[in-house]
N, C-alpha and C. Protein backbone atom coordinates (compact mmCIF):
# COMPACT_ATOMS: atom_id res chain seq x y z
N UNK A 1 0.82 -1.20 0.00
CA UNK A 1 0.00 0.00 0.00
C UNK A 1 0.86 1.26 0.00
N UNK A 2 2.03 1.40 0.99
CA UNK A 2 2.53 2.43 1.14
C UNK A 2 3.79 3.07 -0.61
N UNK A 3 4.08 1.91 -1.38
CA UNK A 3 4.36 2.11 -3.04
C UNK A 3 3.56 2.42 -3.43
N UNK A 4 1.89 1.95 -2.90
CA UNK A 4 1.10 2.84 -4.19
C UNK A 4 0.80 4.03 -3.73
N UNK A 5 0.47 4.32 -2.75
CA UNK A 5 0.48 6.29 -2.33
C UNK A 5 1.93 6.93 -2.64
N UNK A 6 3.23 6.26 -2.63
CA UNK A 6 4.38 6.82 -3.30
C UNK A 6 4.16 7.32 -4.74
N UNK A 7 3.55 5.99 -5.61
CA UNK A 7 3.93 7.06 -6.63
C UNK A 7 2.63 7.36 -7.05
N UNK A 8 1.63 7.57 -6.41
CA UNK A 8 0.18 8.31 -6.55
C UNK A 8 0.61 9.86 -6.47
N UNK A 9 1.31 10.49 -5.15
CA UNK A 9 1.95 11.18 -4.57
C UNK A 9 2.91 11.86 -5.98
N UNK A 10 3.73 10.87 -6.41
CA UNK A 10 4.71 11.33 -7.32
C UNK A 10 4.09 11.45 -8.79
N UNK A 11 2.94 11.08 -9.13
CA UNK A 11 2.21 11.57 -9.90
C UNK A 11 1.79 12.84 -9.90
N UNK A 12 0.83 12.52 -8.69
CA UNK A 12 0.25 14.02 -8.77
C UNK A 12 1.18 14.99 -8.50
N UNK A 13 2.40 15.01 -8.15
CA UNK A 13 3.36 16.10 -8.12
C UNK A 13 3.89 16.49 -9.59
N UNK A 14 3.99 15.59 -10.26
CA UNK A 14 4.36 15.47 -11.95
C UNK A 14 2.94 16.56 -12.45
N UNK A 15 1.88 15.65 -12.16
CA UNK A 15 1.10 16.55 -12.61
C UNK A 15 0.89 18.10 -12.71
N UNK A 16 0.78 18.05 -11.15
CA UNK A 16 0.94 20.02 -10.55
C UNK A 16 2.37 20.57 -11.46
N UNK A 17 2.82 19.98 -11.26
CA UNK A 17 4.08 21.13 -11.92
C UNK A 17 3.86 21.12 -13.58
N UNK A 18 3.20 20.25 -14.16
CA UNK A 18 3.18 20.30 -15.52
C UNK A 18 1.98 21.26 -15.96
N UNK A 19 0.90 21.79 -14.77
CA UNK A 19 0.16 22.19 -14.69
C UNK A 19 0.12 24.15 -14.76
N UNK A 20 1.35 23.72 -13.85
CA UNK A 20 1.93 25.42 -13.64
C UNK A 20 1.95 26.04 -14.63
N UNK A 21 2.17 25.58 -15.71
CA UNK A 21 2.54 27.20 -16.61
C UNK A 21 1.31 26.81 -17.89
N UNK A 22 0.05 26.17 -17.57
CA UNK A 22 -0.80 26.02 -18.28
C UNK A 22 -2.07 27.17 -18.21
N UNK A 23 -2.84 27.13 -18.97
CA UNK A 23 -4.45 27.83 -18.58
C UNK A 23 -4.95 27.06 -17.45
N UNK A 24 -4.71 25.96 -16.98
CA UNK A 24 -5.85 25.08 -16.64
C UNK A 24 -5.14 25.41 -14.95
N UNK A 25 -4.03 26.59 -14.97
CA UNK A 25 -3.07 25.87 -13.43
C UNK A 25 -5.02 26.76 -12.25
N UNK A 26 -5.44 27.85 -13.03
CA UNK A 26 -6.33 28.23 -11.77
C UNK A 26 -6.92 26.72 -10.76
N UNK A 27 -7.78 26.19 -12.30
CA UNK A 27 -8.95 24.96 -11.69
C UNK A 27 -7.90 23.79 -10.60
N UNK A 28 -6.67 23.52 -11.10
CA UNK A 28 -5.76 22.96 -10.64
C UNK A 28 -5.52 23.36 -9.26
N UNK A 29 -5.12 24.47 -8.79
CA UNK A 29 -5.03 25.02 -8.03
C UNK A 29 -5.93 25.04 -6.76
N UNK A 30 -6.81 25.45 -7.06
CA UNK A 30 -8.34 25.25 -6.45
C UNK A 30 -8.62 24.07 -6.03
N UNK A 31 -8.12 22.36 -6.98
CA UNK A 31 -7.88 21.40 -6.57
C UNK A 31 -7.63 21.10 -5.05
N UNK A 32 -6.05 21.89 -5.80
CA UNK A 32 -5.10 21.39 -4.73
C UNK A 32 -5.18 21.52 -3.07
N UNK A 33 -5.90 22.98 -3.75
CA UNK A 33 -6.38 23.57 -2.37
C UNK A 33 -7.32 23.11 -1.79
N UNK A 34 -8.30 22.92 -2.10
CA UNK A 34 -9.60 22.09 -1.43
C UNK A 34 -9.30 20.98 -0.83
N UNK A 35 -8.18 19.90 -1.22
CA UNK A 35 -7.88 18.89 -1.40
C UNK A 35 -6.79 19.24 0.55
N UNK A 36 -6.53 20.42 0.60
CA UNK A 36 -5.28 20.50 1.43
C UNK A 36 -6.69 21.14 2.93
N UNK A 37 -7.37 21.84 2.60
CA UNK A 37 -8.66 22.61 3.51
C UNK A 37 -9.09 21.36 3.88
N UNK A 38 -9.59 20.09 2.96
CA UNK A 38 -9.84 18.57 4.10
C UNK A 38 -8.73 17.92 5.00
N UNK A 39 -7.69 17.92 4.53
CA UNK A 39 -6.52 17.51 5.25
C UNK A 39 -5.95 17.80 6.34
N UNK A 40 -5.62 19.26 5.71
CA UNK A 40 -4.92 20.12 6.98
C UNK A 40 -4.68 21.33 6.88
N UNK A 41 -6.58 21.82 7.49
CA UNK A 41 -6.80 23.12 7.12
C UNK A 41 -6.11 24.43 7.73
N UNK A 42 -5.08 24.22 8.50
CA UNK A 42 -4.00 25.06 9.03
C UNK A 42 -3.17 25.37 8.26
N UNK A 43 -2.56 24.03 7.37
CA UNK A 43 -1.85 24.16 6.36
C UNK A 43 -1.96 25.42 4.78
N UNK A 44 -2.99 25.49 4.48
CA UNK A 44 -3.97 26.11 3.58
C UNK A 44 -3.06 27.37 2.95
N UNK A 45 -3.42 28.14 3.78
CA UNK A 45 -2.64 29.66 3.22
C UNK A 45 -1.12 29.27 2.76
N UNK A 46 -0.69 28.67 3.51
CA UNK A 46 1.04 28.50 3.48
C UNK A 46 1.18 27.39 2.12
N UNK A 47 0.44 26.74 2.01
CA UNK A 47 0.44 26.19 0.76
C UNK A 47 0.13 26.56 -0.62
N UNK A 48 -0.62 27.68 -0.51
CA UNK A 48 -1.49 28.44 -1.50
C UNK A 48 0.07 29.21 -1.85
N UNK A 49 0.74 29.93 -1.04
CA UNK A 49 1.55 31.08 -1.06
C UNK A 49 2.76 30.18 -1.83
N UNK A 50 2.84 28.71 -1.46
CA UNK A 50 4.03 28.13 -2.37
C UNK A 50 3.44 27.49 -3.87
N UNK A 51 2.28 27.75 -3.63
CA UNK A 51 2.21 27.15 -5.07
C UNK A 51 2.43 28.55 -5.97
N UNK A 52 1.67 29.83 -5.24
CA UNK A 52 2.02 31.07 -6.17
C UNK A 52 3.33 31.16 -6.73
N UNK A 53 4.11 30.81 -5.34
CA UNK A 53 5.41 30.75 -5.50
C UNK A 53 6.39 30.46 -6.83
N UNK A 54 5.86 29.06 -6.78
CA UNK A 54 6.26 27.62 -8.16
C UNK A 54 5.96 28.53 -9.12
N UNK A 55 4.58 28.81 -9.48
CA UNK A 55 4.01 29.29 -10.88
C UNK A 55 4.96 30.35 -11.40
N UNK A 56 4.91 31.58 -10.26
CA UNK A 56 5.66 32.48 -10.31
C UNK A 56 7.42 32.48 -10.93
N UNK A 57 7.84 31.60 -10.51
CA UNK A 57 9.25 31.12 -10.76
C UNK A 57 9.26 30.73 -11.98
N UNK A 58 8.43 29.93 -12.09
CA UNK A 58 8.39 28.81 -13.60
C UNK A 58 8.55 29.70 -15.01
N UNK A 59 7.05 30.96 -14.50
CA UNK A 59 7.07 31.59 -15.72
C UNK A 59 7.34 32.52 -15.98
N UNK A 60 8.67 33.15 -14.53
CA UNK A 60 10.25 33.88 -14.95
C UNK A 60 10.97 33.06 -15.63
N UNK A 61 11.29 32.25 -15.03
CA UNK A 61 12.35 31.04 -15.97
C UNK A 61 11.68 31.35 -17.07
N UNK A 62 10.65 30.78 -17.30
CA UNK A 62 10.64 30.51 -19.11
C UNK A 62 10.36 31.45 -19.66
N UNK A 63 10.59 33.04 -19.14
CA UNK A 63 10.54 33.92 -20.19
C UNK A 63 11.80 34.34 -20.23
N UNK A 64 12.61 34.05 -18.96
CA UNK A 64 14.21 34.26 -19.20
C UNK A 64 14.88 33.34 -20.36
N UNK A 65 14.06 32.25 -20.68
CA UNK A 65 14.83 31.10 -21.73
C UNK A 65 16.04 30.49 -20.66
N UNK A 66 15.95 30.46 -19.11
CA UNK A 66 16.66 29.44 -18.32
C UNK A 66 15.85 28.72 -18.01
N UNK A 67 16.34 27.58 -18.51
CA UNK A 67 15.89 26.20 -18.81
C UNK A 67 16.25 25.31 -17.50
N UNK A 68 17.22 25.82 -16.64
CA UNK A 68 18.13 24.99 -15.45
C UNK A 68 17.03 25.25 -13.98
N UNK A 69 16.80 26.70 -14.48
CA UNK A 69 15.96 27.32 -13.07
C UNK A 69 14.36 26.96 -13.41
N UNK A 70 14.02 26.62 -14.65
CA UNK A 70 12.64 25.98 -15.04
C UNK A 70 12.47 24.77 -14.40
N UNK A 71 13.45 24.03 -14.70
CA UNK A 71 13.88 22.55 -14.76
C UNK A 71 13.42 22.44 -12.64
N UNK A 72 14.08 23.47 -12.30
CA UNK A 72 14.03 23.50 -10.86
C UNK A 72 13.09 24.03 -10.39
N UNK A 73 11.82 24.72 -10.82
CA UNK A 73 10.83 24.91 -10.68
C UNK A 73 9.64 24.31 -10.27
């Protein structure tokens, strides 16, 4: 059980980040968030503020054309 929430986990992390620099990152987002308000609704804001974070980064990188700091995004 605990391999399949690994790479459930490592999916949906693949996912979110492939998500970031799409149209679709709002609905995504909103996901994620709802998804984090059942879990661990303390958590919430501070999670919201790193996903701004990610997006934010991603789509400096890719208008800088650094591909290294995308990559790390």
């Amino acid at each position: 059980m605990d391999s399949e929430i690994a790479l459930l986990a490592g999916t949906a992390g693949t996912t979110i980040a492939t998500l970031l620099a799409t149209d679709a990152w709002s609905g995504a987002r909103n996901g994620v968030l709802a998804l984090w308000r059942r879990v661990r609704p303390d958590d919430e804001e501070q999670v919201a503020a790193q996903l701004d974070t990610s997006r934010r980064d991603l789509l400096d990188a890719r208008s800088d054309g650094d591909e290294e700091a995308e990559c790390a995004s």
